[in-house]
Protein backbone atom coordinates (compact mmCIF):
# COMPACT_ATOMS: atom_id res chain seq x y z
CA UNK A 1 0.00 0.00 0.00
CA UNK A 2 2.72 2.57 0.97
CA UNK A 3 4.39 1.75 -2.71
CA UNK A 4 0.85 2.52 -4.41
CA UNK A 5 0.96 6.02 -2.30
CA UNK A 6 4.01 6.83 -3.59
CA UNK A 7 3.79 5.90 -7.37
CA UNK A 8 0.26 8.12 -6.90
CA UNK A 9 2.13 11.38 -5.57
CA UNK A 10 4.84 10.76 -8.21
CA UNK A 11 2.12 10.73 -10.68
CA UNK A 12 0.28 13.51 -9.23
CA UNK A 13 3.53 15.79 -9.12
CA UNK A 14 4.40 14.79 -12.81
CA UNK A 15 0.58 16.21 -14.25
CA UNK A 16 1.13 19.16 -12.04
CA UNK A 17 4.25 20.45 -13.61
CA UNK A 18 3.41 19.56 -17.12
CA UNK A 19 0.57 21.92 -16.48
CA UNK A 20 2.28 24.66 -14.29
CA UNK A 21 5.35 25.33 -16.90
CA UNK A 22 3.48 24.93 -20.56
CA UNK A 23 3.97 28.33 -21.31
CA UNK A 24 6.58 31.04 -21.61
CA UNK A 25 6.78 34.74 -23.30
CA UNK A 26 10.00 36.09 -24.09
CA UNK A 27 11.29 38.15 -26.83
CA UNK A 28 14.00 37.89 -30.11
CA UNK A 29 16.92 39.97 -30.69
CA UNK A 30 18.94 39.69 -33.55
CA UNK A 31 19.74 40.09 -37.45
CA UNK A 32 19.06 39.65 -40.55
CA UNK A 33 19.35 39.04 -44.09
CA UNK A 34 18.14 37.98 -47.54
CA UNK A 35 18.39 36.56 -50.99
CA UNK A 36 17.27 38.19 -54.10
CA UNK A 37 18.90 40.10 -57.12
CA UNK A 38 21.37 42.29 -54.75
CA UNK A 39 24.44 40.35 -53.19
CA UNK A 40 27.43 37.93 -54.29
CA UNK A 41 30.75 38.61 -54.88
CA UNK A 42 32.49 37.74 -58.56
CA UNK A 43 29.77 35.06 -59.86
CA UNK A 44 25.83 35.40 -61.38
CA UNK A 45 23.22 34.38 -58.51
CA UNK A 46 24.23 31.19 -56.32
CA UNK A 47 21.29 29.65 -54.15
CA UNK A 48 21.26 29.36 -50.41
CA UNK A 49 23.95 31.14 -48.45
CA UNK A 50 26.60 31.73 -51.00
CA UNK A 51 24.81 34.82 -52.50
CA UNK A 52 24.40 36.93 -48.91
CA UNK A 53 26.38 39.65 -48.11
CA UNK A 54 26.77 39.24 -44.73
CA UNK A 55 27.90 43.49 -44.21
CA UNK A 56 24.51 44.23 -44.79
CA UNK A 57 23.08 42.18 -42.22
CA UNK A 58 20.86 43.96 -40.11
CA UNK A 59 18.51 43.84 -36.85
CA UNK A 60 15.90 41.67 -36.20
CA UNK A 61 13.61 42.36 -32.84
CA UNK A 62 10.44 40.81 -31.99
CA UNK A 63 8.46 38.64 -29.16
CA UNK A 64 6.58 35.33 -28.91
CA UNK A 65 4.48 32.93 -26.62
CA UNK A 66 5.27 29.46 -26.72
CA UNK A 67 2.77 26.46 -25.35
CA UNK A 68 3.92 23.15 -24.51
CA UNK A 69 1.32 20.36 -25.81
CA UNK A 70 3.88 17.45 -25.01
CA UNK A 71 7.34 16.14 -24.62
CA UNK A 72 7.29 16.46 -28.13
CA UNK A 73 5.43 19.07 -29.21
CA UNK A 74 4.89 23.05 -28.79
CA UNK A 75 3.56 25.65 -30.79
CA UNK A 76 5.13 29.32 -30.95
CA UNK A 77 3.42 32.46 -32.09
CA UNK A 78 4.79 35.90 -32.56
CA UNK A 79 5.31 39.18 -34.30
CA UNK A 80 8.97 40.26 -35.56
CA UNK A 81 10.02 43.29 -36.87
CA UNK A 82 13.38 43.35 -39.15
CA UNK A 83 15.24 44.91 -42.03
CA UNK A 84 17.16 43.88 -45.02
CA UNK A 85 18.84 45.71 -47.71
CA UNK A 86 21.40 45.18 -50.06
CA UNK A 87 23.24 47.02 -53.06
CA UNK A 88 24.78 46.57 -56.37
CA UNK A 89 28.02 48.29 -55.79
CA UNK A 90 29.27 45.69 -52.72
CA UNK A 91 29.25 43.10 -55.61
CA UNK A 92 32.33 42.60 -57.80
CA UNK A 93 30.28 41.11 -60.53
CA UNK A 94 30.43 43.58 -62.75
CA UNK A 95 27.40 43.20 -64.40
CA UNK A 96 25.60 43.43 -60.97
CA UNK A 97 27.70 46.72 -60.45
CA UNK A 98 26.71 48.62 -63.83
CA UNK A 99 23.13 47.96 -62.95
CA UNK A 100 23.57 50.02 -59.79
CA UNK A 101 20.74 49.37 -57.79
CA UNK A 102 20.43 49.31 -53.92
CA UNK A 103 17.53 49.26 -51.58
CA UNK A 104 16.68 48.30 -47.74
CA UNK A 105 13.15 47.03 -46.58
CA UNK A 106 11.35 47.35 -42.97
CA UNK A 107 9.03 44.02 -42.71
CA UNK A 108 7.02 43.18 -39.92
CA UNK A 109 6.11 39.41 -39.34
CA UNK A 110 3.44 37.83 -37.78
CA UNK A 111 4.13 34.07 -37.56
CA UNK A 112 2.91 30.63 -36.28
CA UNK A 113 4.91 27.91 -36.20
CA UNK A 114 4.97 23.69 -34.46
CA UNK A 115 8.55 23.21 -32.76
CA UNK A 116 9.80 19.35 -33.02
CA UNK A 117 12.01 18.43 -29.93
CA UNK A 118 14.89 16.82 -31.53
CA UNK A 119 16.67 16.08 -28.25
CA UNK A 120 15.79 16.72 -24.77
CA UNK A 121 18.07 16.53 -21.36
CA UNK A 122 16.11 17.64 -18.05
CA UNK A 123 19.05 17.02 -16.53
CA UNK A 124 22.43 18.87 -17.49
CA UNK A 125 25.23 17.46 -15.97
CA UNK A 126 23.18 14.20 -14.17
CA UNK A 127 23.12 15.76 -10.56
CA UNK A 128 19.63 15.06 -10.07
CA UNK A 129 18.94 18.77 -9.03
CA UNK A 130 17.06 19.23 -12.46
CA UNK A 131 17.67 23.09 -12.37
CA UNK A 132 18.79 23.34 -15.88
CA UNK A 133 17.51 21.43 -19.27
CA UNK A 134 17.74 21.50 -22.46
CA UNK A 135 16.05 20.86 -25.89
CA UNK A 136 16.66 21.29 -29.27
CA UNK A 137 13.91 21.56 -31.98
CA UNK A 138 13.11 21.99 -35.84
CA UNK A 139 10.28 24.10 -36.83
CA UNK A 140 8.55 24.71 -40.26
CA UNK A 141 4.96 26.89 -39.90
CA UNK A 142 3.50 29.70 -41.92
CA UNK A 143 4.14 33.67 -41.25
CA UNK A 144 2.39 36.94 -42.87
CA UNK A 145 4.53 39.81 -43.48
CA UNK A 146 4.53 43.53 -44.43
CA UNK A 147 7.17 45.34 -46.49
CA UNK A 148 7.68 48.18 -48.25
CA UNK A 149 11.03 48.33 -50.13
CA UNK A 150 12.91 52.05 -50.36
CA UNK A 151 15.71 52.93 -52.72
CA UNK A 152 18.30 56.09 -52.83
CA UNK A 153 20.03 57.64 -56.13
CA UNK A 154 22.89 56.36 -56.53
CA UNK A 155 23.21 55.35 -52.96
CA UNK A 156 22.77 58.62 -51.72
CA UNK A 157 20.21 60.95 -50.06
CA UNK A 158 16.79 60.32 -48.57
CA UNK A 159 15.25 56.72 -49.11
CA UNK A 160 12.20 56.37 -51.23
CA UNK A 161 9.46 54.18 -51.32
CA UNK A 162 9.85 52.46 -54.49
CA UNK A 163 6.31 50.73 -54.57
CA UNK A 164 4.52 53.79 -55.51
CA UNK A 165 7.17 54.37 -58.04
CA UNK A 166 5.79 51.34 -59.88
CA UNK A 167 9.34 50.60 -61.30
CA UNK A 168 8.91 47.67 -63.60
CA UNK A 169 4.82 48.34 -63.72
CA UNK A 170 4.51 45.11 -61.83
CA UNK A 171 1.78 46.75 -59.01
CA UNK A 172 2.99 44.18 -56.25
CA UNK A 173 1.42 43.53 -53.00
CA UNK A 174 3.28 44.74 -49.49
CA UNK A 175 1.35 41.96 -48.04
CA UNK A 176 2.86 38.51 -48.57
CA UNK A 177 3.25 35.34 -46.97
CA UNK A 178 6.38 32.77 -46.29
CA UNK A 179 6.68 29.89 -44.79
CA UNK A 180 9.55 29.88 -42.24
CA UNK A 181 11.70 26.85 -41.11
CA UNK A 182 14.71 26.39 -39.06
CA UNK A 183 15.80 25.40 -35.59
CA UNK A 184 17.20 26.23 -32.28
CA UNK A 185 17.43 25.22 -28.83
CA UNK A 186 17.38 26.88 -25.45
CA UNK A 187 18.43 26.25 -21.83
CA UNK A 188 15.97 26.65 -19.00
CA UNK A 189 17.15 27.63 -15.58
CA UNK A 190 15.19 26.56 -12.69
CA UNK A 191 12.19 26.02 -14.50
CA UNK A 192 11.84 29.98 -15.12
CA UNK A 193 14.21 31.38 -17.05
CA UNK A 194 14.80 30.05 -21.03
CA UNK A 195 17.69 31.59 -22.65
CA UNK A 196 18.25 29.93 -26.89
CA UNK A 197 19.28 30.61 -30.32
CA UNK A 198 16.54 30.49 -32.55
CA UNK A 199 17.73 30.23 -37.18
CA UNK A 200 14.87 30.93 -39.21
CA UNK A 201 14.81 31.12 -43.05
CA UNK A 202 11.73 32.18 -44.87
CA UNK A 203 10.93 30.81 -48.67
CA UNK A 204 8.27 33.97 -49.92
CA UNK A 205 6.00 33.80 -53.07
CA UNK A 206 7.61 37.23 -53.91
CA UNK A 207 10.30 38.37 -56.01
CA UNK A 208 9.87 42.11 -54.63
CA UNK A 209 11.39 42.39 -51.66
CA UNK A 210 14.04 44.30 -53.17
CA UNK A 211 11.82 45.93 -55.80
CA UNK A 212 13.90 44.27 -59.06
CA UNK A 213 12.52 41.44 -60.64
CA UNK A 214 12.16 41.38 -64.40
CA UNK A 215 13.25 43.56 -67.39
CA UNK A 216 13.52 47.31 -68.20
CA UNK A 217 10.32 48.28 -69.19
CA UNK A 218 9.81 51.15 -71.67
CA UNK A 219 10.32 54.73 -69.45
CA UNK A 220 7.84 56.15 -71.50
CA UNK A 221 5.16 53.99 -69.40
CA UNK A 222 6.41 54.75 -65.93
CA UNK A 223 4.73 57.23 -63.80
CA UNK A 224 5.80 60.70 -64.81
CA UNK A 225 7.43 59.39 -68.40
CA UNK A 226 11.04 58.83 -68.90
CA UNK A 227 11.73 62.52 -67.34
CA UNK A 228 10.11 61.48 -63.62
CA UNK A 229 11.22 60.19 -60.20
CA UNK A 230 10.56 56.72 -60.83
CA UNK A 231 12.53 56.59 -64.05
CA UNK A 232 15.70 58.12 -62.55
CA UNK A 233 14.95 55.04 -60.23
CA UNK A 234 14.51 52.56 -62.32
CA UNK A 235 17.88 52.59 -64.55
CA UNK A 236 20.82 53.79 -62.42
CA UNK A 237 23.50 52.50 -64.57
CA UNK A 238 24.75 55.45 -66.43
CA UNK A 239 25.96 57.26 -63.02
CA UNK A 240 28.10 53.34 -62.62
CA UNK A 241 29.49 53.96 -66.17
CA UNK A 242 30.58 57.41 -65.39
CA UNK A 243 31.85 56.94 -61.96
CA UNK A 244 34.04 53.77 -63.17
CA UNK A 245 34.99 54.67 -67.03
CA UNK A 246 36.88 51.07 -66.89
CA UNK A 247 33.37 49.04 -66.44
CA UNK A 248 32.83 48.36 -70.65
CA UNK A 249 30.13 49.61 -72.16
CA UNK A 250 28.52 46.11 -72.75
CA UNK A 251 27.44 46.03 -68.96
CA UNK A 252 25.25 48.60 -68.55
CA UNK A 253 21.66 48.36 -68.41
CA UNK A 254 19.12 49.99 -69.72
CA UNK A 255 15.76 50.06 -72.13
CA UNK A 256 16.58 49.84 -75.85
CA UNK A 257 13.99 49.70 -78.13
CA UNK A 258 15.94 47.55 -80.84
CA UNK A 259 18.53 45.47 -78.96
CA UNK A 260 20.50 44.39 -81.94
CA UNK A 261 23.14 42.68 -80.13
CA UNK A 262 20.50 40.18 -79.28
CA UNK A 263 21.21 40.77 -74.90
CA UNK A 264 17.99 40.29 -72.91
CA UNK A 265 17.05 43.77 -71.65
CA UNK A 266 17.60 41.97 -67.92
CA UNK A 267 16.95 43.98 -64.62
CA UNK A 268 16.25 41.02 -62.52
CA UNK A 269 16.16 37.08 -62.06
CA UNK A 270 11.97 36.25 -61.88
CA UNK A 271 13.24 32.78 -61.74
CA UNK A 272 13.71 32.58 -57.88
CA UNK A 273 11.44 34.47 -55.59
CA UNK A 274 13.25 36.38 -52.79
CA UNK A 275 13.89 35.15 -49.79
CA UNK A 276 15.36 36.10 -46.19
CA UNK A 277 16.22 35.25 -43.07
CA UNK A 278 16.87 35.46 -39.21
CA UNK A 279 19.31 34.48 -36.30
CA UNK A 280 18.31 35.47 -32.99
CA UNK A 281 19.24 34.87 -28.93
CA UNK A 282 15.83 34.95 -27.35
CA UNK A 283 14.90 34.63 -23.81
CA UNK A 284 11.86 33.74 -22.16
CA UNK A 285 10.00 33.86 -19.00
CA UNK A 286 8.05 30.39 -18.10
CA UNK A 287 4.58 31.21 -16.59
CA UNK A 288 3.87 28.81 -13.36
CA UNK A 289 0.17 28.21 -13.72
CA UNK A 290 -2.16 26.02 -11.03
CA UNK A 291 -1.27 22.37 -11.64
CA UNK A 292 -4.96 19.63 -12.78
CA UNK A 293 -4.61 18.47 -9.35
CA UNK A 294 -5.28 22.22 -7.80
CA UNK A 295 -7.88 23.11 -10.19
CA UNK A 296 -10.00 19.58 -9.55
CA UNK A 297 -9.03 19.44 -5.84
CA UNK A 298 -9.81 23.20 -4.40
CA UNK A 299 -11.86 24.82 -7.74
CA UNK A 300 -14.45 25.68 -5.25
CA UNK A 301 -12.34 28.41 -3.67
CA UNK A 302 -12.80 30.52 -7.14
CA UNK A 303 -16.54 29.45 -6.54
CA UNK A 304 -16.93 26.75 -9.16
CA UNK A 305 -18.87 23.85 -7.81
CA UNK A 306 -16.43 20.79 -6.92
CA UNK A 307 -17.61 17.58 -9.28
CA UNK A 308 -16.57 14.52 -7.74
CA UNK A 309 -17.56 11.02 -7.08
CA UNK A 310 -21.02 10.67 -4.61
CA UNK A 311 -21.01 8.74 -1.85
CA UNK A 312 -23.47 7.00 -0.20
CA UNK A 313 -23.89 6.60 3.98
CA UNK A 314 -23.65 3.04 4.97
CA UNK A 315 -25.92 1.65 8.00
C-alpha cells in the first residue's frame, strides 16, 4: 500500500508540472538578411547562403508565446520586426555593379509555427537537481509579413518608397506570406528562465522584396514618363558607367527599343522568388500556472462547484 501512495504522488507531481510550466513569453533579438537580385561577390546568382552579403546584415527584434502540448510538441506564435537591404556596388560582378541598384526594406512578421524536440536533457550534468535542461527543436509553420522596399540615387540621399514608383509596372502587393523553417534550442534555468538561439529562413511567393525582378520596361510607361522620379529610379547604370569609365560599355543596363546585339534587356532574375532570413538569442519567462490536481481538488475556492464522485452513507 505505501508503494501505491508513492507511485500516486509521483504521478500527481508529474501532471502538475506539465501543467504549471506549458507556457513562456520572451522576446528575439537579432539580425538579418536575404536573398534576391542584390548580393554575391564575382559570380551570377548562387542559391542558399553563398549569395548573402553578410555586411549588410541587419537587426531583427520581436516577441513570442510558446505552449507546450507534449514532450514532443509546442507551438510558438509571434510578431517580428526586421530589415534587409542590399546594393549593387558591394558586388564585384560587374554586371551586378553597372546595374547600380540598392535598396533596404522594414518588414514586420506575424508568424505561427509547431517546434519538433529533436533532443531533450532535463538534466544537465546528471546531478539530479534538475535546475537546468535542455532541448533542441526543428520548426517549419506559416508567417504573414509587411514590407515596403525604399531605394536612394545612386546610394545617396533620402530613401524612397519604391512601390509607388511602380518601377517595372509590376503593381505588387506589401502583403505577402512565407513559410519559415529552421531550428534552435534553449536552456531553461530553474524552470523559469529560457535563454536559446533560434535560425529561421523564410521561402516567400515574392520576387519584390528588393523591388527588381524582371526587365527594363519602356520609361515612356512609368509614372511621370522617362523625365520622372521613378525613371531616374529605375535605370541607375549610367551614373556606374561614369563613376568607373573602366566598367565596358557592354554592362550597362538599360531600355533599348531595338537590342540588336540580341542581350535580354535583364533587370532582374523572376526565376527565384526572394527570400530572407533570421538568427536570434531569445529569452523567455516560463509562466507557473495552477497544476490539474489544484484546479479539480480546491476549484471551489474561485466558486466553481467541486464535481466529484457521490457517496453513499452506509448503515
Amino acid at each position: 500500500m505505501r508503494k501505491f501512495y508513492l507511485l500516486l504522488v509521483a504521478v500527481l507531481l508529474t501532471a502538475s508540472a506539465k501543467a504549471q510550466y506549458a507556457w513562456d513569453i520572451g522576446f528575439h533579438l537579432g539580425g538579418a538578411n536575404y536573398l534576391g537580385e542584390m548580393g554575391g561577390k564575382e559570380k551570377p546568382r548562387r542559391d542558399f547562403i553563398w549569395d548573402l552579403k553578410l555586411s549588410q546584415t541587419r537587426w531583427a527584434i520581436g516577441g513570442f508565446a510558446r505552449r507546450k502540448l507534449n514532450r514532443s510538441i509546442s507551438i510558438n506564435a509571434g510578431l517580428m520586426y526586421l530589415r534587409i537591404q542590399g546594393a549593387d556596388d558591394l558586388s564585384i560582378y560587374r554586371p551586378r555593379r553597372g546595374r547600380n541598384l540598392n535598396f533596404r526594406n522594414d518588414m514586420f512578421e506575424l508568424y505561427v509555427r509547431p517546434e519538433f524536440t529533436i533532443y531533450a536533457d532535463n538534466d544537465i550534468g546528471g546531478r539530479g537537481r534538475y535546475k537546468t535542461d535542455f532541448r533542441l527543436f526543428a520548426y517549419v509553420g506559416a508567417a504573414i509579413f509587411y514590407h515596403n522596399p525604399k531605394g536612394q540615387l545612386d546610394g545617396q540621399g533620402d530613401w524612397v518608397a519604391l512601390r509607388p514608383l511602380d518601377t517595372e509596372l509590376a503593381g505588387y502587393s506589401q502583403i505577402g506570406f512565407a513559410i519559415p523553417a529552421g531550428m534552435g534550442f534553449h536552456f531553461t534555468y530553474k524552470r523559469r528562465h529560457r535563454i536559446g538561439w533560434d535560425f529561421g529562413w523564410r521561402t516567400t511567393f515574392t520576387d519584390y522584396l528588393d523591388d527588381a525582378s524582371t526587365v527594363y520596361v519602356n520609361p515612356e510607361l512609368l509614372p511621370g514618363g522617362s523625365t520622372g522620379l521613378a525613371a531616374q529610379f529605375y535605370d541607375q547604370s549610367e551614373s556606374a558607367i561614369a563613376a568607373d569609365p573602366s566598367l565596358p560599355s557592354q554592362y550597362q543596363y538599360g531600355y533599348w527599343p531595338d537590342r540588336s546585339d540580341g542581350r535580354d534587356n535583364i533587370r532582374g532574375d523572376p526565376t527565384h522568388n526572394d527570400s530572407y532570413l533570421t538568427m536570434t538569442l531569445t529569452y523567455s519567462y516560463v509562466l507557473k500556472g495552477q497544476s490539474n490536481f489544484y484546479r479539480q481538488r480546491y476549484s471551489w475556492v474561485r466558486g466553481k462547484k467541486r464535481i466529484g464522485r457521490k457517496s453513499r452513507a452506509k448503515f
